[in-house]
Protein backbone atom coordinates (compact mmCIF):
# COMPACT_ATOMS: atom_id res chain seq x y z
CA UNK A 1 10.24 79.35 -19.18
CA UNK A 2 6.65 78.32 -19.46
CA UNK A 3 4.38 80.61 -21.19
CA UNK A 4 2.02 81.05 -18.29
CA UNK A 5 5.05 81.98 -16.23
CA UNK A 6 5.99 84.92 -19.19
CA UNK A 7 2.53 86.03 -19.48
CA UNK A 8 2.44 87.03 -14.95
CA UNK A 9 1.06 90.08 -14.84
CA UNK A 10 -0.07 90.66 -18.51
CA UNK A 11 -3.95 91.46 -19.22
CA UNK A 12 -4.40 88.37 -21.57
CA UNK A 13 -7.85 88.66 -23.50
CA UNK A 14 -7.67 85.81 -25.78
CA UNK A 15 -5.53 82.63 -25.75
CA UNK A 16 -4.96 79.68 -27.96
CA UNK A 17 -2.01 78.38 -26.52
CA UNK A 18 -1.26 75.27 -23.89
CA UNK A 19 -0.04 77.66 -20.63
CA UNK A 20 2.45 74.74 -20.05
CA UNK A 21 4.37 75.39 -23.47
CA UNK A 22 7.58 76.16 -22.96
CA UNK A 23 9.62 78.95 -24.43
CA UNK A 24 12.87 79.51 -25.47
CA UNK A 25 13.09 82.95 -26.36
CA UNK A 26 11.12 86.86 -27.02
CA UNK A 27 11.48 88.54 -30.38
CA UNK A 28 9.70 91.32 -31.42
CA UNK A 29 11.28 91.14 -34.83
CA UNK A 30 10.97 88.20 -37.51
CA UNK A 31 14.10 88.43 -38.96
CA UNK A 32 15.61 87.57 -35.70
CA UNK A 33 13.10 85.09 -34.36
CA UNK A 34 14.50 81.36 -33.25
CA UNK A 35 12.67 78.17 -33.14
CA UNK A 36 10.86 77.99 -29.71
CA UNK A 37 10.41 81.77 -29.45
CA UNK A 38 7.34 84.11 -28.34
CA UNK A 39 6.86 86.34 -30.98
CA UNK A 40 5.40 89.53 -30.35
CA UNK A 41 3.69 91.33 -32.92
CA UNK A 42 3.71 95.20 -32.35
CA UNK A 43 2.23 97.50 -34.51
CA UNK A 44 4.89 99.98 -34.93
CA UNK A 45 5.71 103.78 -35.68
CA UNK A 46 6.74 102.93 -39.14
CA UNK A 47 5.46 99.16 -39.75
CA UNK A 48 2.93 97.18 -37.98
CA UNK A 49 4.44 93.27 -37.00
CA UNK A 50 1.39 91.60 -37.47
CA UNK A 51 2.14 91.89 -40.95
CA UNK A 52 5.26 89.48 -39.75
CA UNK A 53 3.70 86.46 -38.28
CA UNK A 54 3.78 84.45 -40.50
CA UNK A 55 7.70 84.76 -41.18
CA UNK A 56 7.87 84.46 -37.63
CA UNK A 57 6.19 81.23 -37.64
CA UNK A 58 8.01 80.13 -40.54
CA UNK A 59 11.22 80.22 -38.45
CA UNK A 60 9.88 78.47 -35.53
CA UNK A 61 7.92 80.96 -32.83
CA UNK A 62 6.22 78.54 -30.53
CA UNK A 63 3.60 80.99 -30.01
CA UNK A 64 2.64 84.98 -31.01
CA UNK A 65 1.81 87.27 -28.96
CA UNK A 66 -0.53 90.07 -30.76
CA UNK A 67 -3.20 92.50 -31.12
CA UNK A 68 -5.46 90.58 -33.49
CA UNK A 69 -5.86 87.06 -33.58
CA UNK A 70 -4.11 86.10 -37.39
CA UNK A 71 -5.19 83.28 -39.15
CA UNK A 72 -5.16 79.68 -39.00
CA UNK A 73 -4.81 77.27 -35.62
CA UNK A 74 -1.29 78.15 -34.29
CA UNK A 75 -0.97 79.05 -30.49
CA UNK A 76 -1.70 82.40 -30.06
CA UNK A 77 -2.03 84.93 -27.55
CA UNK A 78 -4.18 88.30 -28.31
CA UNK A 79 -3.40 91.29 -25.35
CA UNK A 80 -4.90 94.78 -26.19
CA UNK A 81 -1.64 96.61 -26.07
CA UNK A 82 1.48 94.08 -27.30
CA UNK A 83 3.71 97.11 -26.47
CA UNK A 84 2.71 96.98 -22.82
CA UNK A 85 3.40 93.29 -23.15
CA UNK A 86 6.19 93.64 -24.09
CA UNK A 87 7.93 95.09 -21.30
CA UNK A 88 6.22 92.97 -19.21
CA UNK A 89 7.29 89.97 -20.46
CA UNK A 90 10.99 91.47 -20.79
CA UNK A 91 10.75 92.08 -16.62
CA UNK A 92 9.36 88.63 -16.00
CA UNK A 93 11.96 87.02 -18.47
CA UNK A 94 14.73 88.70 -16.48
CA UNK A 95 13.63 88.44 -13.11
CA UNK A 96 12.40 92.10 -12.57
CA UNK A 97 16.05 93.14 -12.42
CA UNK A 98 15.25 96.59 -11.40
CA UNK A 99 13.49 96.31 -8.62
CA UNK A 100 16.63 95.40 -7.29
CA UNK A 101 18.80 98.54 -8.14
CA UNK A 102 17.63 102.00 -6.79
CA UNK A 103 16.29 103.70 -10.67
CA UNK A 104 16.89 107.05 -11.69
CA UNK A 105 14.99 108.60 -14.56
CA UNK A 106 16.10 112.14 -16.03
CA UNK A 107 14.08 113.31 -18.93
CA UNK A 108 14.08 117.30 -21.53
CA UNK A 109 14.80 118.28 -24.65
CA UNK A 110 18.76 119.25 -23.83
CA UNK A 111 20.92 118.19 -21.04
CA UNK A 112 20.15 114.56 -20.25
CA UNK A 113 23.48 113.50 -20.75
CA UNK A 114 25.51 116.00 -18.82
CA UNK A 115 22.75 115.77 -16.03
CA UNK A 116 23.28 111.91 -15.93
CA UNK A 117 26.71 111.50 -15.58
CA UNK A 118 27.65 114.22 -13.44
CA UNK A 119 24.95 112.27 -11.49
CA UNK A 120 26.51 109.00 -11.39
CA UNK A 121 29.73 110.66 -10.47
CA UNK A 122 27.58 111.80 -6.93
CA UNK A 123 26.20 108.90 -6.10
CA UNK A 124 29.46 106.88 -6.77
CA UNK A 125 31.89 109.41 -4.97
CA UNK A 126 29.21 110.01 -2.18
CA UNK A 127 27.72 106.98 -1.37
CA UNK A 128 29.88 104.04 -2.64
CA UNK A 129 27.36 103.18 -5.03
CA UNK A 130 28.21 101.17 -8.36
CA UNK A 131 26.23 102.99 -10.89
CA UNK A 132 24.89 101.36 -14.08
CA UNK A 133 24.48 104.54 -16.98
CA UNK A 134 21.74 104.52 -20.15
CA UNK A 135 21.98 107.41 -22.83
CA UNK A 136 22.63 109.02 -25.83
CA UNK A 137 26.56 108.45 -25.39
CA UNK A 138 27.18 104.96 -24.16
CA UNK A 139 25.89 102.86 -21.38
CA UNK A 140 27.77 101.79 -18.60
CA UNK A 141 28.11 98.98 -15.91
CA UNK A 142 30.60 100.85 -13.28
CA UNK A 143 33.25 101.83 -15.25
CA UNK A 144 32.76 99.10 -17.97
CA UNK A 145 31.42 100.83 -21.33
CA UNK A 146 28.79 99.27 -23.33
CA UNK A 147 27.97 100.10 -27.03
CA UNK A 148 24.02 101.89 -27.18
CA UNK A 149 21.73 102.91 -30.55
CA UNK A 150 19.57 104.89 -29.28
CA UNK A 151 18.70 106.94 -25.64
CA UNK A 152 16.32 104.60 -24.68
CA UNK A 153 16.38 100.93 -26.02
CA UNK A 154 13.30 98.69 -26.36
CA UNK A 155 11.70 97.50 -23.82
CA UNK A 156 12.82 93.68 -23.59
CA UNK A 157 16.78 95.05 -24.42
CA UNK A 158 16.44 97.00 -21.33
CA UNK A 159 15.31 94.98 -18.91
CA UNK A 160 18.07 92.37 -20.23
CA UNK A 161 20.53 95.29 -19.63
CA UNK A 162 19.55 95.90 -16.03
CA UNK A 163 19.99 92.19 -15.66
CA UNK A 164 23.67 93.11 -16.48
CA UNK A 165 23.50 95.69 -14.50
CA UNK A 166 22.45 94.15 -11.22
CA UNK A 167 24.51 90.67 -12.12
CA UNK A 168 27.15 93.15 -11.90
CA UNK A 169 26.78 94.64 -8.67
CA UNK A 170 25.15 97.97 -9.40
CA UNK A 171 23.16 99.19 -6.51
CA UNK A 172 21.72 102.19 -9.08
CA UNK A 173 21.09 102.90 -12.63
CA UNK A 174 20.98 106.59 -13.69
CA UNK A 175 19.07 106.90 -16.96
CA UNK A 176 18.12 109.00 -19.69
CA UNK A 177 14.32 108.66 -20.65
CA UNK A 178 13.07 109.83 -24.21
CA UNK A 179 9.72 111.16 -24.85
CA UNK A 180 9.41 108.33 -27.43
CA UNK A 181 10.51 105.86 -24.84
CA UNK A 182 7.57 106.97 -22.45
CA UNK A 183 4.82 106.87 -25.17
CA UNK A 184 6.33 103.68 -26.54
CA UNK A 185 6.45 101.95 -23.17
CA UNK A 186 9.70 101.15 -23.28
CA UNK A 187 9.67 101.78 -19.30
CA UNK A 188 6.52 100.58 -18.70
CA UNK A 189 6.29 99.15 -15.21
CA UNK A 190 9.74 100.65 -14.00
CA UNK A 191 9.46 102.07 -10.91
CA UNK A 192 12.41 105.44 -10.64
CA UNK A 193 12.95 106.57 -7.16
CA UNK A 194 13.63 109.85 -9.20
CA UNK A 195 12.39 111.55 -12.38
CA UNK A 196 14.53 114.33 -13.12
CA UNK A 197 12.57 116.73 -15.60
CA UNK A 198 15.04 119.42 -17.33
CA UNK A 199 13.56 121.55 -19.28
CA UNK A 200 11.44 121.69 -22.90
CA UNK A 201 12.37 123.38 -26.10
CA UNK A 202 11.20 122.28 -29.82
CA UNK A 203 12.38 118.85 -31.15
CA UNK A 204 10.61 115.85 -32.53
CA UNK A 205 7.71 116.71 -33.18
CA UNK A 206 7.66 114.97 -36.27
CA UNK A 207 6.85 112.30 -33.75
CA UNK A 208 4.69 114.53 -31.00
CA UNK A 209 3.23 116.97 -33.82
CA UNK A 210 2.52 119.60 -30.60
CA UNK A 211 4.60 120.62 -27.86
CA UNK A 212 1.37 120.41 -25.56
CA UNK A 213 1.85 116.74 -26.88
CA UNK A 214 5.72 116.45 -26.18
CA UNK A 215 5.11 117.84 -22.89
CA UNK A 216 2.54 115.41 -21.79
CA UNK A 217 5.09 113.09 -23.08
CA UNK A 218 7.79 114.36 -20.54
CA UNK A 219 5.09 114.15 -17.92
CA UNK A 220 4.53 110.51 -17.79
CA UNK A 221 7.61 109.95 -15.87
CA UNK A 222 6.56 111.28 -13.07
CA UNK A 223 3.54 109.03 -13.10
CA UNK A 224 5.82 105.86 -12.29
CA UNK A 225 8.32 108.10 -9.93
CA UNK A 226 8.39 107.93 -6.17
CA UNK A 227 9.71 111.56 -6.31
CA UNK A 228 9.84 114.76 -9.24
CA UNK A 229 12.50 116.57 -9.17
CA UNK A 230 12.04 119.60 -11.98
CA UNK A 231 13.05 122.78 -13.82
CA UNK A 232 10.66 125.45 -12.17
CA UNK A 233 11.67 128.36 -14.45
CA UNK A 234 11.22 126.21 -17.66
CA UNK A 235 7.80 127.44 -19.14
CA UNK A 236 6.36 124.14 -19.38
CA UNK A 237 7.06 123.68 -15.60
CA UNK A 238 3.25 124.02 -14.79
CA UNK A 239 2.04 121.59 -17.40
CA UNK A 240 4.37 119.40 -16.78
CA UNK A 241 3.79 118.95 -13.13
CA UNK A 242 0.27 119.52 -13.25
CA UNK A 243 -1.15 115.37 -12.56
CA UNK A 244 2.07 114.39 -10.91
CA UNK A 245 0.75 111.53 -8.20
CA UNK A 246 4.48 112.11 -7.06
CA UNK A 247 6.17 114.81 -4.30
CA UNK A 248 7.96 117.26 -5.91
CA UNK A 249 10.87 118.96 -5.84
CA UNK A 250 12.36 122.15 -7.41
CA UNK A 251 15.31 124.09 -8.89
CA UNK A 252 15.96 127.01 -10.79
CA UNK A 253 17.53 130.16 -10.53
CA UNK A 254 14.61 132.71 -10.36
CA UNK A 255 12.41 130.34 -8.52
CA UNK A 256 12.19 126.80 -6.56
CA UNK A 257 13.15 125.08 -3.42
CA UNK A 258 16.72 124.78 -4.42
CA UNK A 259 17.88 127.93 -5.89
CA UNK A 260 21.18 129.58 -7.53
CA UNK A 261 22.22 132.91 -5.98
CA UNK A 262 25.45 134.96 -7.27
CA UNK A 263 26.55 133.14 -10.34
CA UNK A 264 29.59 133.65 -12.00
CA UNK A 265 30.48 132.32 -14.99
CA UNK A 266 33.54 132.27 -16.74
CA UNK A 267 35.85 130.51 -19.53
CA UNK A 268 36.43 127.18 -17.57
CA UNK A 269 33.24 127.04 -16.00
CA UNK A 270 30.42 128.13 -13.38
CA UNK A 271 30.70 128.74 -9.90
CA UNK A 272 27.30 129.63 -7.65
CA UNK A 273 25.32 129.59 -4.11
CA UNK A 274 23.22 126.31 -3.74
CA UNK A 275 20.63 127.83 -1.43
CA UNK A 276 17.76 125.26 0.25
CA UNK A 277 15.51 125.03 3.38
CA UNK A 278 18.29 127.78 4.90
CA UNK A 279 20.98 126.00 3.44
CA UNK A 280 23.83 127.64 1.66
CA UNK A 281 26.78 125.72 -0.27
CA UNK A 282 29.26 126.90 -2.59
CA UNK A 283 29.05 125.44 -6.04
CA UNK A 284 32.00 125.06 -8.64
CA UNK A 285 31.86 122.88 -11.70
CA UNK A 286 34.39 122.80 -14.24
CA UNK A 287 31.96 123.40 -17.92
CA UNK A 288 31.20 126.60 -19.15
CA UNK A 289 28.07 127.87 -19.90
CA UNK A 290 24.81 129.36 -18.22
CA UNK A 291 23.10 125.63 -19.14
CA UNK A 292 25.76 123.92 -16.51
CA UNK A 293 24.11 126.10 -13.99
CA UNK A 294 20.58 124.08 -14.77
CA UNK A 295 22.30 121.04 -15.30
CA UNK A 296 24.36 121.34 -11.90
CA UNK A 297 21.17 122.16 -9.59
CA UNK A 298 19.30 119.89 -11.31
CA UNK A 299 21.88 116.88 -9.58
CA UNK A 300 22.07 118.68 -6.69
CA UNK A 301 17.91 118.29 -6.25
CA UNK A 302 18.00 114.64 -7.54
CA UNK A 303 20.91 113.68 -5.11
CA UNK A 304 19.17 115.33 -2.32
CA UNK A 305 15.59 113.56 -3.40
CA UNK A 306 17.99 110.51 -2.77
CA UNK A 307 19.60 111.19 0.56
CA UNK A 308 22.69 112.91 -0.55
CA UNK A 309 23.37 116.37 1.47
CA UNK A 310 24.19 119.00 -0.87
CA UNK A 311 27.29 120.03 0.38
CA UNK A 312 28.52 116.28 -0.47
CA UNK A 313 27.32 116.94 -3.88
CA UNK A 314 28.48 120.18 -4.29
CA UNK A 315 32.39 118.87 -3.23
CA UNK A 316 32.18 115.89 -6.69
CA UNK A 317 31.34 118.30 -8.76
CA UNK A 318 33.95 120.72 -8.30
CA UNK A 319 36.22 117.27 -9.16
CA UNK A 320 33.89 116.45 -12.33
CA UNK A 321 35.02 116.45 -15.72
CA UNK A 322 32.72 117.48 -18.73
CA UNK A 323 31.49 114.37 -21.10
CA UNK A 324 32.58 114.13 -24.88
CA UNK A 325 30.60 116.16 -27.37
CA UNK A 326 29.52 118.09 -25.03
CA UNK A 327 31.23 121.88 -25.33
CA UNK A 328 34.52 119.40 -25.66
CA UNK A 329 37.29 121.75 -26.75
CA UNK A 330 39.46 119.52 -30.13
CA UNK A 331 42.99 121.16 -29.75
CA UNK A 332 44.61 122.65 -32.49
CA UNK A 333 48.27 123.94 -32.57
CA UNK A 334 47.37 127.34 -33.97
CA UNK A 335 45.41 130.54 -31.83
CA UNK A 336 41.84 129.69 -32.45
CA UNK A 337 39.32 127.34 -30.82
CA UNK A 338 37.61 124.35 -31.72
CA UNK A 339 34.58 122.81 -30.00
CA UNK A 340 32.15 120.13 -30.54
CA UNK A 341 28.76 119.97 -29.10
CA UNK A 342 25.77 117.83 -29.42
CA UNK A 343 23.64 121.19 -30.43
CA UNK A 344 20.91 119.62 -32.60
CA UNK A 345 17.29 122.28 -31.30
CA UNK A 346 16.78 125.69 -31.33
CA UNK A 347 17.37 126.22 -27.92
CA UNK A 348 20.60 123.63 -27.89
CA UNK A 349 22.24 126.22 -30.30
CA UNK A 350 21.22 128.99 -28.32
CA UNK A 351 22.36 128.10 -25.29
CA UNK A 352 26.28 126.97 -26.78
CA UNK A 353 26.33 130.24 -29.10
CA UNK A 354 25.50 132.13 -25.60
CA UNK A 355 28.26 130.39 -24.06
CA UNK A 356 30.84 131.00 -26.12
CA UNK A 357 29.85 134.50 -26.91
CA UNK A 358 30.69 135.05 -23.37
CA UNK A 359 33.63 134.19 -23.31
CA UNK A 360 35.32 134.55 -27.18
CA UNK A 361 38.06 137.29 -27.82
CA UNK A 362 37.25 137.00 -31.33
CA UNK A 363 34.59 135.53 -33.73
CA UNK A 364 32.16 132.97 -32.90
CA UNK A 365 31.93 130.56 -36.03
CA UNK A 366 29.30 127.88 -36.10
CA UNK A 367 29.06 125.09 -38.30
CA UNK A 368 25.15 122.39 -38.40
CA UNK A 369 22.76 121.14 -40.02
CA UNK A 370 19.92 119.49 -39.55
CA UNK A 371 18.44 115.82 -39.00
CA UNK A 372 16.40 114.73 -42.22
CA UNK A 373 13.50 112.66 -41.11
CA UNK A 374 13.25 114.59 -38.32
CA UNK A 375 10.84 117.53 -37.03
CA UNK A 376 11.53 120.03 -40.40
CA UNK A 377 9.81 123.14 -38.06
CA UNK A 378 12.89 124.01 -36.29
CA UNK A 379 14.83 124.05 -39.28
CA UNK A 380 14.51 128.07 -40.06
CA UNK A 381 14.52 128.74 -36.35
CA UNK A 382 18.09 126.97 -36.07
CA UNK A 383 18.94 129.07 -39.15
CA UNK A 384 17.80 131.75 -37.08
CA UNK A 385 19.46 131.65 -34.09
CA UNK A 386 22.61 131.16 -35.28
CA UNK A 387 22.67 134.51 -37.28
CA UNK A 388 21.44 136.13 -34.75
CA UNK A 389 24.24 134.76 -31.85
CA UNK A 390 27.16 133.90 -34.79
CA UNK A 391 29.44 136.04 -36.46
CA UNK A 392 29.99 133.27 -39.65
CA UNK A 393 27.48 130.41 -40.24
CA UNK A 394 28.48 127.68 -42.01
CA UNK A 395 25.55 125.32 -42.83
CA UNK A 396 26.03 121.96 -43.40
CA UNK A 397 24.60 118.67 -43.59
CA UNK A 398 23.82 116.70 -40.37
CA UNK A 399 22.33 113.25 -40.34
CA UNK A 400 20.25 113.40 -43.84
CA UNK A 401 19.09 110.01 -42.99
CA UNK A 402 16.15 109.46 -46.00
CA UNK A 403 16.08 113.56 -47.29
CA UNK A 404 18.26 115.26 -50.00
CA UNK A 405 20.78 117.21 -48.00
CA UNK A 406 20.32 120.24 -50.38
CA UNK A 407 16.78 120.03 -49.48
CA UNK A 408 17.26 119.71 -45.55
CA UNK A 409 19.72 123.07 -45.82
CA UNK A 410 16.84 124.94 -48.17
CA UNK A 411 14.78 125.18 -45.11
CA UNK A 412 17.37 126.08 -42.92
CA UNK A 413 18.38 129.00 -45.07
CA UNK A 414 15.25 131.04 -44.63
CA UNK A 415 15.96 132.03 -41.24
CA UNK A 416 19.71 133.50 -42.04
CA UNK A 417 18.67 135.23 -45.53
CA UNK A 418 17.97 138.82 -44.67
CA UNK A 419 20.20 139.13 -41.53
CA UNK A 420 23.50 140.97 -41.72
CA UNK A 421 25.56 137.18 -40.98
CA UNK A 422 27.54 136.11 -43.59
CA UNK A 423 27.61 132.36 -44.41
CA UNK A 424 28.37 130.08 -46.59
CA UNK A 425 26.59 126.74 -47.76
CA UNK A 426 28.45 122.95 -48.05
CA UNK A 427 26.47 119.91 -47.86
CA UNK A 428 29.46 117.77 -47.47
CA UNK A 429 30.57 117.87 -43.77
CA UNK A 430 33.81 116.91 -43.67
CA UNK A 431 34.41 119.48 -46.85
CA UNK A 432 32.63 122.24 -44.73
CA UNK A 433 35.20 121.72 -41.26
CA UNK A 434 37.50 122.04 -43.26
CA UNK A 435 36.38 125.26 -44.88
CA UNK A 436 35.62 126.55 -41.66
CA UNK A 437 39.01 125.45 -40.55
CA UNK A 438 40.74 127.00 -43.75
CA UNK A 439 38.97 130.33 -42.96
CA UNK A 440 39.66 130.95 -39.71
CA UNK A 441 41.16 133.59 -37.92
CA UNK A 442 42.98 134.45 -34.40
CA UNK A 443 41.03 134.14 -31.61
CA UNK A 444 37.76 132.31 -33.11
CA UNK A 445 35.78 130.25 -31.76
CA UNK A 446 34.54 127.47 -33.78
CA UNK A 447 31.84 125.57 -32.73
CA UNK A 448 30.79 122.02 -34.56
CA UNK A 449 27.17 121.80 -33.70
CA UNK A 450 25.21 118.45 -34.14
CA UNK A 451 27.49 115.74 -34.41
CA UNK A 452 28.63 115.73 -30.52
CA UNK A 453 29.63 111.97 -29.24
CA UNK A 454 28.54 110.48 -32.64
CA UNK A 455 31.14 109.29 -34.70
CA UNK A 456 28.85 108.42 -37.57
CA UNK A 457 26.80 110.04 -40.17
CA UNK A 458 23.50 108.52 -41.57
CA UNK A 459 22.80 108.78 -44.88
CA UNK A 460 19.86 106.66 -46.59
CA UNK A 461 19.54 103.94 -44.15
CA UNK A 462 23.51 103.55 -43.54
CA UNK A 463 25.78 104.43 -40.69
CA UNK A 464 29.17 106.32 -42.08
CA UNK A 465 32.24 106.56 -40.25
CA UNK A 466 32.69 110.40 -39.24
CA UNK A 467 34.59 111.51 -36.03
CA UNK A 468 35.09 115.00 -36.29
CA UNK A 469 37.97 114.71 -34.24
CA UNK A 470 39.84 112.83 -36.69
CA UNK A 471 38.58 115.08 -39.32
CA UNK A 472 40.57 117.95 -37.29
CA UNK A 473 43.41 115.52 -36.70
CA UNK A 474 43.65 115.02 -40.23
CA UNK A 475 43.47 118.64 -41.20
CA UNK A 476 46.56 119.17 -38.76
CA UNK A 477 48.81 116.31 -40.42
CA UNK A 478 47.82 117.65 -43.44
CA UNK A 479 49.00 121.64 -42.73
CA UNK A 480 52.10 120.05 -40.92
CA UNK A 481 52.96 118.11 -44.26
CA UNK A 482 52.57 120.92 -45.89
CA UNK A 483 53.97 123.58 -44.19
């Protein structure tokens, strides 16, 4: 592609390059950069890639894309924002892919997943759609699973996957959209249909630094939405629907234009009244816990906001299954209860202690830690919560990433010393499941917080195998052997 064709659209302020050069390839990173490639320079959270150019050069960019003009007489192109950029020159690369495919966005602190692929289901079941799926979990092309790194990928390796995506016949793509991914304009000049807005609660603000700040973060994606669709009994509902340019719609339970009357939860799930504009459907879906009531109404709203009538809706996810790591019950041959959930905030824990407390015939046991290079104020709250809503804690390391584990738990511990809970501390996970395991008695509930889908731990800068499933299956053989 010629460079003038990959720079449509892009505010260019300075260029020392032939517009007729052609170019093989966009990196934003030297280490992969090819001979013939636009390398973009973007001054990033941790680094800044100007720093890189000249590697990149080394290895044969035809051109840079950057900031500030570097040295010397290579062809260059300066933009003010080579973030922006970015994403632009990912969608002209492409072929605007998107633009093509109907776009959902769903954005919160906790229930993104669940929300997106009990969505997918709906529009697949209700209106023959092939659905392409971005997230914490996996993506997805239809029913084809794709490996993922993080919620949101970068810019250019998203618009390359929605050229997948539409290559492969999907008609709409259902994603999950990080705060960091909104700030970062890794969607930059995606128009959704839909922005689906859950709900708020403390986490990364290591990044953010104020949840006035996360907030606004959340609220950009209603900026490039043709409709809102949103929480209205989250306390950050106000804020973050204050500058919408976008009509809105609402759900909750004490307020909004789609509400939940007479809900009944139990052990295998929630069952409610969908009631909007005069409208009243029965509602059944097959997850436990007061959060699948949010999660429910807030597909309901989005699927209406995209032509589907509720009762439609309402009839898939009665049929919908719940999505690993997410209150997924591990069976063991022996009478307690093992669950894993993707708890990693104060509310997340909150919300799956809740849940099982209402439903437990004996102790609830809960077993986390917490992310190291991650937002060290919810730490003690965590700690916190789960004395508070637990009967034994069992702290534990999480992803340590760069931070001594020891340290990571130290800051969890002040919010369980003083309380009545009894718990006991061991930084090595797979030791501390099966303490937990060891220790348990009839009719517990224990709940393995954190980990959720991942089958990895991070320690230093390395990924290490760890499916807690297997760590259960193992601690089965094992008793069996033994026995």
């Amino acid at each position: 592609m010629k460079l003038n064709e990959l720079l449509s659209g892009i505010d260019v302020l300075e260029s020392a390059a032939d517009p007729a050069l052609e170019i093989t390839g966009v990196s934003y990173d030297s280490r992969q950069t090819k001979p013939g490639d636009l390398f973009v320079a973007i001054t990033g959270y941790e680094t800044d890639g100007h720093r890189f150019i000249p590697m990149a050069r080394e290895k044969g960019a035809a051109c840079v894309l950057c900031q500030r003009k570097p040295e010397g007489e290579d062809p260059c192109v300066v933009v003010s924002d080579s973030r922006a950029a970015l994403a632009r020159l990912g969608r002209n690369w492409f072929g605007d892919p998107a633009a093509s495919m109907t776009m959902v966005g769903v954005t919160g602190t906790n229930g993104k997943t669940t929300t997106t692929y009990l969505l997918k289901d709906v529009l697949e079941k209700c209106l023959g759609a092939k659905v392409g799926l971005i997230g914490t979990n996996q993506n997805m092309i239809g029913d084809e699973v794709l490996h993922t790194e993080r919620t949101t990928p970068e810019s250019f390796e998203l618009q390359g996957l929605f050229r997948a995506m539409a290559d492969g016949g999907c008609t709409h793509v259902v994603m999950e959209v990080s705060s960091h991914a909104l700030c970062l304009q890794r969607v930059a000049g995606i128009r959704f249909a839909a922005g689906l807005f859950t709900n708020l609660s403390q986490d990364h603000l290591d990044f953010h630094e104020t949840m006035e700040n996360y907030c606004d973060a959340k609220a950009l994606l209603f900026r490039q939405s043709e409709q809102g669709v949103y929480n209205a009994d989250d306390p950050w509902a106000a804020r973050v629907t204050k500058d919408a340019p976008c009509p809105l719609l609402s759900f909750g339970e004490k307020s909004g234009d789609l509400r939940a009357e007479n809900i009944r939860l139990s052990v295998d799930g929630v069952s409610f009244d969908a009631v909007c504009a005069g409208e009243t459907v029965p509602v059944r879906v097959g997850i436990p816990g007061g959060f699948t009531v949010y999660n429910a109404l807030g597909v309901l709203a989005a699927a209406k906001a995209l032509g589907v009538p509720l009762r439609d809706s309402a009839r898939v996810l009665a049929e919908s299954r719940g999505v690993k790591g997410r209150v997924e019950v591990v069976p063991v041959p022996w009478d307690y209860t093992v669950l894993i959930d993707y708890a990693v905030t104060p509310d997340a824990i909150e919300n799956v202690l809740t849940t099982v407390r209402g439903f437990a015939k004996g102790r609830v046991v809960i077993l986390f830690g917490c992310g190291g290079d991650r937002d060290r104020g919810k730490r003690p709250k965590m700690g916190r919560i789960a004395a508070q809503l637990a009967d034994f804690v069992v702290v534990t390391s999480d992803n340590p990433r760069t931070e001594d584990p020891e340290f990571i738990i130290s800051e969890i511990l002040p919010g369980l010393e003083g309380t009545s809970t009894p718990y006991v501390v061991e930084p090595d996970r797979v030791k501390a499941i099966r303490y937990a395991l060891d220790h348990a008695q009839p009719d517990d509930v224990i709940i393995l917080a954190g980990k959720g889908h991942e089958t990895y731990q991070i320690v230093g800068h390395e990924k290490r195998h760890l499916d807690e499933r297997e760590v259960v299956a193992d601690y089965i053989a094992e008793r069996k052997r033994n026995a």
